[in-house]
N, C-alpha and C. Protein backbone atom coordinates (compact mmCIF):
# COMPACT_ATOMS: atom_id res chain seq x y z
N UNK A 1 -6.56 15.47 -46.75
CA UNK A 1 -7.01 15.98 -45.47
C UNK A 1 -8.29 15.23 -45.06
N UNK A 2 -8.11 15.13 -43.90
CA UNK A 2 -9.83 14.56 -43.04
C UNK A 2 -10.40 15.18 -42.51
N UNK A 3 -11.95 14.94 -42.93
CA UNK A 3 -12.68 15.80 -42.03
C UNK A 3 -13.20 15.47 -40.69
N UNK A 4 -13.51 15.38 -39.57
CA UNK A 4 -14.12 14.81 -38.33
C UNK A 4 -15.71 15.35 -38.66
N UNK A 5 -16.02 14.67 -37.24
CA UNK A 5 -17.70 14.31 -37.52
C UNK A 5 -17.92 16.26 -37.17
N UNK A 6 -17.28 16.89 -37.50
CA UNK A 6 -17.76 18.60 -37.04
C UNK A 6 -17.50 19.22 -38.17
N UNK A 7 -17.85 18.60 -39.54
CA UNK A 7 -17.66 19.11 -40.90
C UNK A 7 -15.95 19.15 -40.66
N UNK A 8 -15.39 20.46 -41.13
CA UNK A 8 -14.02 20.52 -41.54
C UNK A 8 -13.06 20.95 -40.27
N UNK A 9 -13.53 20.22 -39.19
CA UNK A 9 -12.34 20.22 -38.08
C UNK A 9 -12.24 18.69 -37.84
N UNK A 10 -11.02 18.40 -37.24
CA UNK A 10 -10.35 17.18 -37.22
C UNK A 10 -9.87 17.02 -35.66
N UNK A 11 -9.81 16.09 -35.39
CA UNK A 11 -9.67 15.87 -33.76
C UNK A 11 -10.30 15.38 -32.55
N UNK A 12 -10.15 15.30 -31.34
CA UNK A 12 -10.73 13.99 -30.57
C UNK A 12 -12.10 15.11 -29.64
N UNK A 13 -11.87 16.85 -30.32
CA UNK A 13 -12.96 17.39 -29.22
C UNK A 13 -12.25 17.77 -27.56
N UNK A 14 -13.50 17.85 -26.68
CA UNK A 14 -12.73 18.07 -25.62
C UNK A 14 -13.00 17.03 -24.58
N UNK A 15 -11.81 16.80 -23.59
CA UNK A 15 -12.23 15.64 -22.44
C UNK A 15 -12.66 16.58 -21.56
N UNK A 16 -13.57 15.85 -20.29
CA UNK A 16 -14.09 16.18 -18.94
C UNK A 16 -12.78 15.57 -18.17
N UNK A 17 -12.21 16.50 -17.51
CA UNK A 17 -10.87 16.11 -16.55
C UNK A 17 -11.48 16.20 -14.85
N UNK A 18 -12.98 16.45 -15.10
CA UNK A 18 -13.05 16.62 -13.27
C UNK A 18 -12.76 15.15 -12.49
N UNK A 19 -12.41 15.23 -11.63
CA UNK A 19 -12.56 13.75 -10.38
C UNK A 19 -14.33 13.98 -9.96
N UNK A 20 -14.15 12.40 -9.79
CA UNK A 20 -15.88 12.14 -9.43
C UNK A 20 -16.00 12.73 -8.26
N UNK A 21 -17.11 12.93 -7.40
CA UNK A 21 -17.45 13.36 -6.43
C UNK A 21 -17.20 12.04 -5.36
N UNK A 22 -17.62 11.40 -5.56
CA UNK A 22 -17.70 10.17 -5.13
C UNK A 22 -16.15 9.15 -5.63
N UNK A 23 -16.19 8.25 -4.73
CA UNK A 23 -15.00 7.26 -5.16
C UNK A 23 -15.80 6.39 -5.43
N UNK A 24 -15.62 5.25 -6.52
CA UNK A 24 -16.25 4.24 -7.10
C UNK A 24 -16.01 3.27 -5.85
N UNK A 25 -17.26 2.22 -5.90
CA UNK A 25 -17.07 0.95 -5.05
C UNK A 25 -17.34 0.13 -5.79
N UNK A 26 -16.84 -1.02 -5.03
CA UNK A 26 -17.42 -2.65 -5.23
C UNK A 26 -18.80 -2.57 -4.92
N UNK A 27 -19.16 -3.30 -5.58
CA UNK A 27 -20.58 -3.69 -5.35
C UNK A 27 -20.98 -4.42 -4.26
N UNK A 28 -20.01 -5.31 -3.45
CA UNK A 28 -20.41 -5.86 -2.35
C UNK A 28 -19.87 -4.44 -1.10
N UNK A 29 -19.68 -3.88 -1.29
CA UNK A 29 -19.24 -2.60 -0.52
C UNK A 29 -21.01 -1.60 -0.27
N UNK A 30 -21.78 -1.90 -1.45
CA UNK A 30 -23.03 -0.98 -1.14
C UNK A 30 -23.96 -1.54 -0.17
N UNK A 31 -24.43 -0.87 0.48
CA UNK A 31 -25.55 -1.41 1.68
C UNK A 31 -27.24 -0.76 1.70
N UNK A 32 -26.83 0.20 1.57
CA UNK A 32 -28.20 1.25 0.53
C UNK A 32 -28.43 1.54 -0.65
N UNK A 33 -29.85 2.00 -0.68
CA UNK A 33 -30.43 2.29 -1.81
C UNK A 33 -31.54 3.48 -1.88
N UNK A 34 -30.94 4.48 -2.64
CA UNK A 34 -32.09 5.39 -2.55
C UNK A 34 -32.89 6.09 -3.84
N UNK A 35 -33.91 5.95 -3.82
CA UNK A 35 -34.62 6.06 -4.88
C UNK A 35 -35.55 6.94 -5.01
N UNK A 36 -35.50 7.93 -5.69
CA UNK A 36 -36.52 9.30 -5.33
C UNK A 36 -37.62 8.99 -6.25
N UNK A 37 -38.87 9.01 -5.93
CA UNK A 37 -40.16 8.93 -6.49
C UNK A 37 -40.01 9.51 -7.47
N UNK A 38 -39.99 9.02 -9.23
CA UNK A 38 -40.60 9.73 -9.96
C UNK A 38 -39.47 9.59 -11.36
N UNK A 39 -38.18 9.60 -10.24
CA UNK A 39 -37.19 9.83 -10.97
C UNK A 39 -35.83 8.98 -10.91
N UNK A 40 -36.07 7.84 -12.24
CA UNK A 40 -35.30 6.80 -11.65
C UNK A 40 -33.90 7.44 -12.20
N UNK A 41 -33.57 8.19 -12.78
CA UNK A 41 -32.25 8.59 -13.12
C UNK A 41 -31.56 9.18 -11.78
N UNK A 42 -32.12 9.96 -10.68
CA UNK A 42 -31.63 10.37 -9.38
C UNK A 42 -31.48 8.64 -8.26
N UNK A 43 -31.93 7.75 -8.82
CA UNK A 43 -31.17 6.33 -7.71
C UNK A 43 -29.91 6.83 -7.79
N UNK A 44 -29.25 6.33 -6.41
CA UNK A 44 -28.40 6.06 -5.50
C UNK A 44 -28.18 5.04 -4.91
N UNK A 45 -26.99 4.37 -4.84
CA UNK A 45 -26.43 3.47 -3.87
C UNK A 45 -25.22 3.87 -2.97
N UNK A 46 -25.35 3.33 -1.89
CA UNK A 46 -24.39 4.19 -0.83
C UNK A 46 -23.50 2.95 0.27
N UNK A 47 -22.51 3.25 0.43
CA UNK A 47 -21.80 2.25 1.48
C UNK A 47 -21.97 2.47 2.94
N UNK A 48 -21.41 1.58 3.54
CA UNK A 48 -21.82 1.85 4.79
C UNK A 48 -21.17 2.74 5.51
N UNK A 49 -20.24 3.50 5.11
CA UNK A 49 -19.56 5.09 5.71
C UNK A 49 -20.32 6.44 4.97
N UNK A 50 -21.31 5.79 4.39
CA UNK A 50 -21.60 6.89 3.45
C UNK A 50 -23.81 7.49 3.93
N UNK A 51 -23.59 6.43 5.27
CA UNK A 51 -24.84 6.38 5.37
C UNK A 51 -25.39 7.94 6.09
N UNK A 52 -24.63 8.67 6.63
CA UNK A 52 -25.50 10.40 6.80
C UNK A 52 -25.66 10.49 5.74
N UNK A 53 -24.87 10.74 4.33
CA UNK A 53 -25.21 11.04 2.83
C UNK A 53 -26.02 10.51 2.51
N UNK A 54 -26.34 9.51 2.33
CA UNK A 54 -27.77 8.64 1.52
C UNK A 54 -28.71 9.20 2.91
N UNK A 55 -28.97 9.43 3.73
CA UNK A 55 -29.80 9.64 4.83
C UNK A 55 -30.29 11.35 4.32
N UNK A 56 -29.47 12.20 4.25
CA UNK A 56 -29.55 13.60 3.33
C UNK A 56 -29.85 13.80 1.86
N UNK A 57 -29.48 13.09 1.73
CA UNK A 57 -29.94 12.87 -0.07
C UNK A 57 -31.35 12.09 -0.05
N UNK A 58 -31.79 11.69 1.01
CA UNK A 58 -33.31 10.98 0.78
C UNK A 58 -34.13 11.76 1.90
N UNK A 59 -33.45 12.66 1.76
CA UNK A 59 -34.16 14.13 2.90
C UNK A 59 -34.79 15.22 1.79
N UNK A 60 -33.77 14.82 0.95
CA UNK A 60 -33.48 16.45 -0.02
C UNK A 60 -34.69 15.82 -1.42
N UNK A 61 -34.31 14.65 -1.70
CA UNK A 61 -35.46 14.17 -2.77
C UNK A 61 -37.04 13.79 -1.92
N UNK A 62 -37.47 13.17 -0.77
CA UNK A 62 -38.27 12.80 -0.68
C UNK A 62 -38.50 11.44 -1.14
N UNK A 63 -37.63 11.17 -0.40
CA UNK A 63 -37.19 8.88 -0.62
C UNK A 63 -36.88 8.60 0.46
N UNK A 64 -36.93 7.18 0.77
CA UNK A 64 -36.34 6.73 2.12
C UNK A 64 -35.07 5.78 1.95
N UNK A 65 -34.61 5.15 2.68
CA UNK A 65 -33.15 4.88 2.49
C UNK A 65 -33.60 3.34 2.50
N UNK A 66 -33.25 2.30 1.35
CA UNK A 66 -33.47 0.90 1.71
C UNK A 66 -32.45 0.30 2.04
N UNK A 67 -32.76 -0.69 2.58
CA UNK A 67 -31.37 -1.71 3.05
C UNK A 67 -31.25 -2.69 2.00
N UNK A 68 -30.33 -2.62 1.32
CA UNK A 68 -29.79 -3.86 0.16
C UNK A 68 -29.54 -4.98 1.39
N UNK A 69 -30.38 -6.53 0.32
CA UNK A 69 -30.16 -7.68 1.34
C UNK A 69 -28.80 -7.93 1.00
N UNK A 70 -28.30 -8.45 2.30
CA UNK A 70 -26.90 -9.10 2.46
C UNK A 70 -26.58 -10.64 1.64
């Protein structure tokens, strides 16, 4: 018998099955950048259909919205 890394249970644990909130992009797809003072784990990058959201989300942290150069 094997043990797994949880002493004497065996098995892969549990998966996260949610869908992202967000749909993943290309990177040439992002046009913003938002970055809340203090706290670099809350950056954001946002596309250009997505710009009320990054505009609200740098309402709600207290950041402003940058323009990634082209």
């Amino acid at each position: 018998m094997t043990e797994g890394a949880n002493g004497g249970e065996s098995g892969g644990g549990v998966a996260d099955r949610r869908s992202p909130k967000r749909r993943r992009r290309d990177l040439s797809e992002l046009v913003v950048l938002v970055r809340p003072p203090g706290n670099l784990t809350a950056t954001r990058a946002f596309a250009a259909d997505e710009l009320d959201q990054a505009h609200a989300y740098a309402a709600e942290h207290s950041a402003r919205v940058e323009q990634l150069a082209e």
